[in-house]
N, C-alpha and C. Protein backbone atom coordinates (compact mmCIF):
# COMPACT_ATOMS: atom_id res chain seq x y z
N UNK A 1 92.17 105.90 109.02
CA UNK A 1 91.38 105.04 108.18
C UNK A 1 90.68 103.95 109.00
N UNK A 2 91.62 103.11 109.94
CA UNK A 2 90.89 102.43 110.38
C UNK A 2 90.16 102.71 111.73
N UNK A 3 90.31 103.99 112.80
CA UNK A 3 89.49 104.36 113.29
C UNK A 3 88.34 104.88 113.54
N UNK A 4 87.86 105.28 112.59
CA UNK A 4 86.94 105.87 112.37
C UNK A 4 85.22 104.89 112.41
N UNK A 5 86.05 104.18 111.86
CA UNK A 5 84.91 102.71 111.72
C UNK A 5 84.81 102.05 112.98
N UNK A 6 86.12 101.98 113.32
CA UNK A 6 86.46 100.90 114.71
C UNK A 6 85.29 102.08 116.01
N UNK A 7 85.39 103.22 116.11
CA UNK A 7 84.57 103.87 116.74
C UNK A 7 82.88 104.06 116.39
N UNK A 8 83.00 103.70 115.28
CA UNK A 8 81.69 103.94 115.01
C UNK A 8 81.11 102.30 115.16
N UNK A 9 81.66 101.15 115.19
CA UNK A 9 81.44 99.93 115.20
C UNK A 9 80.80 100.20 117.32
N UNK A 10 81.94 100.63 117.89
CA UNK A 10 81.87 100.31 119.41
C UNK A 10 80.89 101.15 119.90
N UNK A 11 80.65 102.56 119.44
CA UNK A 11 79.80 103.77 120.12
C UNK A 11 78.35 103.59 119.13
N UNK A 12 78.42 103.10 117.69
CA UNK A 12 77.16 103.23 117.15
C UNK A 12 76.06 102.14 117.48
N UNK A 13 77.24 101.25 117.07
CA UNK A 13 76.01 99.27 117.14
C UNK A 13 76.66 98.96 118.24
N UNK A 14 77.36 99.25 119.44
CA UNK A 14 77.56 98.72 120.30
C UNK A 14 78.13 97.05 120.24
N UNK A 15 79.19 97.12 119.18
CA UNK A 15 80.53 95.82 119.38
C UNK A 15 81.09 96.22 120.53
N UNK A 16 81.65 95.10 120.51
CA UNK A 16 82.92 95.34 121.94
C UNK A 16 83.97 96.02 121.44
N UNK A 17 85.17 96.03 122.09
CA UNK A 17 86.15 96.66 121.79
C UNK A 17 86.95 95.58 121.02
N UNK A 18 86.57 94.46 121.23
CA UNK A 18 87.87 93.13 120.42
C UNK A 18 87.01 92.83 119.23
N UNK A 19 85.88 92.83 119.07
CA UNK A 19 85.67 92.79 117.97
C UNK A 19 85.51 94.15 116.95
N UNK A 20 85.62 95.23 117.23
CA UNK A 20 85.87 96.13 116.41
C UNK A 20 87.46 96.31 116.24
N UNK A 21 88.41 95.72 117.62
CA UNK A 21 89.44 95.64 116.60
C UNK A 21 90.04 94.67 115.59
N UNK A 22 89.40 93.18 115.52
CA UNK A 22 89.21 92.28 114.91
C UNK A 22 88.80 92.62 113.45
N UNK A 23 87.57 93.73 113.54
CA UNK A 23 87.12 94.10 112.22
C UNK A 23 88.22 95.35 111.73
N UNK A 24 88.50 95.66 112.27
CA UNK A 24 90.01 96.95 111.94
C UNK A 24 91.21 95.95 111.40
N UNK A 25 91.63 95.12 111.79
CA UNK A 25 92.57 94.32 111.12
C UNK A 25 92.34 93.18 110.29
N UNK A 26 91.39 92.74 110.31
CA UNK A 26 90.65 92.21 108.76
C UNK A 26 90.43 93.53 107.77
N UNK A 27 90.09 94.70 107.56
CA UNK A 27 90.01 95.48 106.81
C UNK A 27 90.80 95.77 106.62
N UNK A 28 92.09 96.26 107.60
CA UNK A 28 93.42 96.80 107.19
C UNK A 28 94.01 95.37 106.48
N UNK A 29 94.24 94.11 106.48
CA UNK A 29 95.11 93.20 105.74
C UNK A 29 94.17 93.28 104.80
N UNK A 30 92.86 93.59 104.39
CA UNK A 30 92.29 93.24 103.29
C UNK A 30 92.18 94.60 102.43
N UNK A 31 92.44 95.60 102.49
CA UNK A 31 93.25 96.73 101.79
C UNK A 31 94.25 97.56 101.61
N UNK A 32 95.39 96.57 102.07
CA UNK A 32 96.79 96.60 102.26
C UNK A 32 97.44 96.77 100.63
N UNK A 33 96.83 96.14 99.99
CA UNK A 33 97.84 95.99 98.93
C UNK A 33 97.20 96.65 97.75
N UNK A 34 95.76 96.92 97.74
CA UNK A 34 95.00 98.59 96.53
C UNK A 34 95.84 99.86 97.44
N UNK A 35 96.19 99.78 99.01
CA UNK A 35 96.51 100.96 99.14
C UNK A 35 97.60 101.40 98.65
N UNK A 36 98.74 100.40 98.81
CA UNK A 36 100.07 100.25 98.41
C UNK A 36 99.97 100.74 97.37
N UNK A 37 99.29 100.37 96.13
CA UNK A 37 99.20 100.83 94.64
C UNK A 37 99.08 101.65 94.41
N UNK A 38 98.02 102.57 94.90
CA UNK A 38 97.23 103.38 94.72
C UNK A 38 98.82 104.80 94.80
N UNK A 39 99.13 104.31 96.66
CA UNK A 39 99.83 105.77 96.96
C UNK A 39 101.48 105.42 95.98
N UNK A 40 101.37 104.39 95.74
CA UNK A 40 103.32 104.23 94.65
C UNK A 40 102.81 105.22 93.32
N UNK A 41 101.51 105.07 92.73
CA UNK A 41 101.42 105.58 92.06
C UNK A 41 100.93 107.05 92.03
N UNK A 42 100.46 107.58 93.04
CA UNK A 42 100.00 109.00 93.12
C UNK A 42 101.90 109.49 93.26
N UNK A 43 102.31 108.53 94.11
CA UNK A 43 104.00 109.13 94.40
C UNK A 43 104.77 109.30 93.10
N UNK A 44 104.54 108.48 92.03
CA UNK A 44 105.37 108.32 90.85
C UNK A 44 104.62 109.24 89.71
N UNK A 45 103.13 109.65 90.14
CA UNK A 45 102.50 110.80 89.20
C UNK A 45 103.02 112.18 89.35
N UNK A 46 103.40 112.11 91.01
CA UNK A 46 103.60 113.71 91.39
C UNK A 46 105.26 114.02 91.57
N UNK A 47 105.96 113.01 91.74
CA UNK A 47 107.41 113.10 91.76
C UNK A 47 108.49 112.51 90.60
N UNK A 48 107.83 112.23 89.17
CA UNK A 48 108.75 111.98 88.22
C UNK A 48 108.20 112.88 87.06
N UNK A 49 108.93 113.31 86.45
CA UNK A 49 109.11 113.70 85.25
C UNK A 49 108.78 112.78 83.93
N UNK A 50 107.96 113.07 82.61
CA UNK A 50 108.24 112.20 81.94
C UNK A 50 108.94 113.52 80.64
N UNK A 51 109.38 113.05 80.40
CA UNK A 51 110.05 113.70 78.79
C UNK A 51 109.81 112.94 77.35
N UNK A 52 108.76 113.78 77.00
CA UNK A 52 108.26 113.18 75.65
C UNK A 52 109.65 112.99 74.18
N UNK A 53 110.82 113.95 74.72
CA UNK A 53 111.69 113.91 73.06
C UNK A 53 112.85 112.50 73.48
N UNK A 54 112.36 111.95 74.60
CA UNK A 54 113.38 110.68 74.76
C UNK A 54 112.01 109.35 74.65
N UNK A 55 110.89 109.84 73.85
CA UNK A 55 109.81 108.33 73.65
C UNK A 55 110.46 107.32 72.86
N UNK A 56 111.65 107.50 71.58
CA UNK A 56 111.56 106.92 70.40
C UNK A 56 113.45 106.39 71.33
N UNK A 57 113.93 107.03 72.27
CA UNK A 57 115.36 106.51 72.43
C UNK A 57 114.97 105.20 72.55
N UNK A 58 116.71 105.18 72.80
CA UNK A 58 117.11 103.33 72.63
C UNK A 58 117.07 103.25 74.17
N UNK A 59 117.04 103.87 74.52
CA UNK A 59 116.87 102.93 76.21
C UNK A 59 115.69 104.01 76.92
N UNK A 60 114.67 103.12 76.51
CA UNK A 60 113.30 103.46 77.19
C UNK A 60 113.44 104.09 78.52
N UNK A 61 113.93 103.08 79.42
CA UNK A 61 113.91 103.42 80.77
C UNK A 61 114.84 104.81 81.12
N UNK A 62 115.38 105.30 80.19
CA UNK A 62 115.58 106.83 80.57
C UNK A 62 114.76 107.65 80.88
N UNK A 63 113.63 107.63 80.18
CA UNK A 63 112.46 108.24 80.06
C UNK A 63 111.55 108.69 81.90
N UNK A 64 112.54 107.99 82.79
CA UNK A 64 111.68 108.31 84.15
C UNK A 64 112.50 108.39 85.13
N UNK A 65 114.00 108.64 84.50
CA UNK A 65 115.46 108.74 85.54
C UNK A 65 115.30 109.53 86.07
N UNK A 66 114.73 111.60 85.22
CA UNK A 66 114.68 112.55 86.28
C UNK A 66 113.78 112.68 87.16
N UNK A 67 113.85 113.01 88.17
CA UNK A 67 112.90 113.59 89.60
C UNK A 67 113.08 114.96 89.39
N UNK A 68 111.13 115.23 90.10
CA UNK A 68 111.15 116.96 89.63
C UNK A 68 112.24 117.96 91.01
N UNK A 69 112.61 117.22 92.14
CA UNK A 69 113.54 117.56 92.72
C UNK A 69 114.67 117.26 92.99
């Protein structure tokens, strides 16, 4: 993710090497935490189960105890 830019910053527009990694770690702390989100939730789309005949139980949070492995 962040190389791609950092190379294209140094070989395209000709930055230096400290400031393309300067701009690599301002981008990485500044989409640190949509990424975080993003992959908890692709992880919790593709690795939990939901079971629709436990919607109405008394303890909600059953509803996401099983894992599909």
């Amino acid at each position: 993710m962040l190389l791609v830019p950092s190379l294209i910053l140094v070989f395209g527009f000709d930055w230096s090497v400290n400031g393309a990694m300067a701009f690599a770690i301002a981008l990485a702390a500044l989409t640190y935490i949509p990424i975080l989100r993003i992959s908890r939730s692709l992880y919790l789309h593709a690795m939990m189960r939901y079971d629709k005949s436990l919607e109405n139980s008394a303890n909600s949070a059953s509803n996401y105890d099983k894992t599909i492995f």
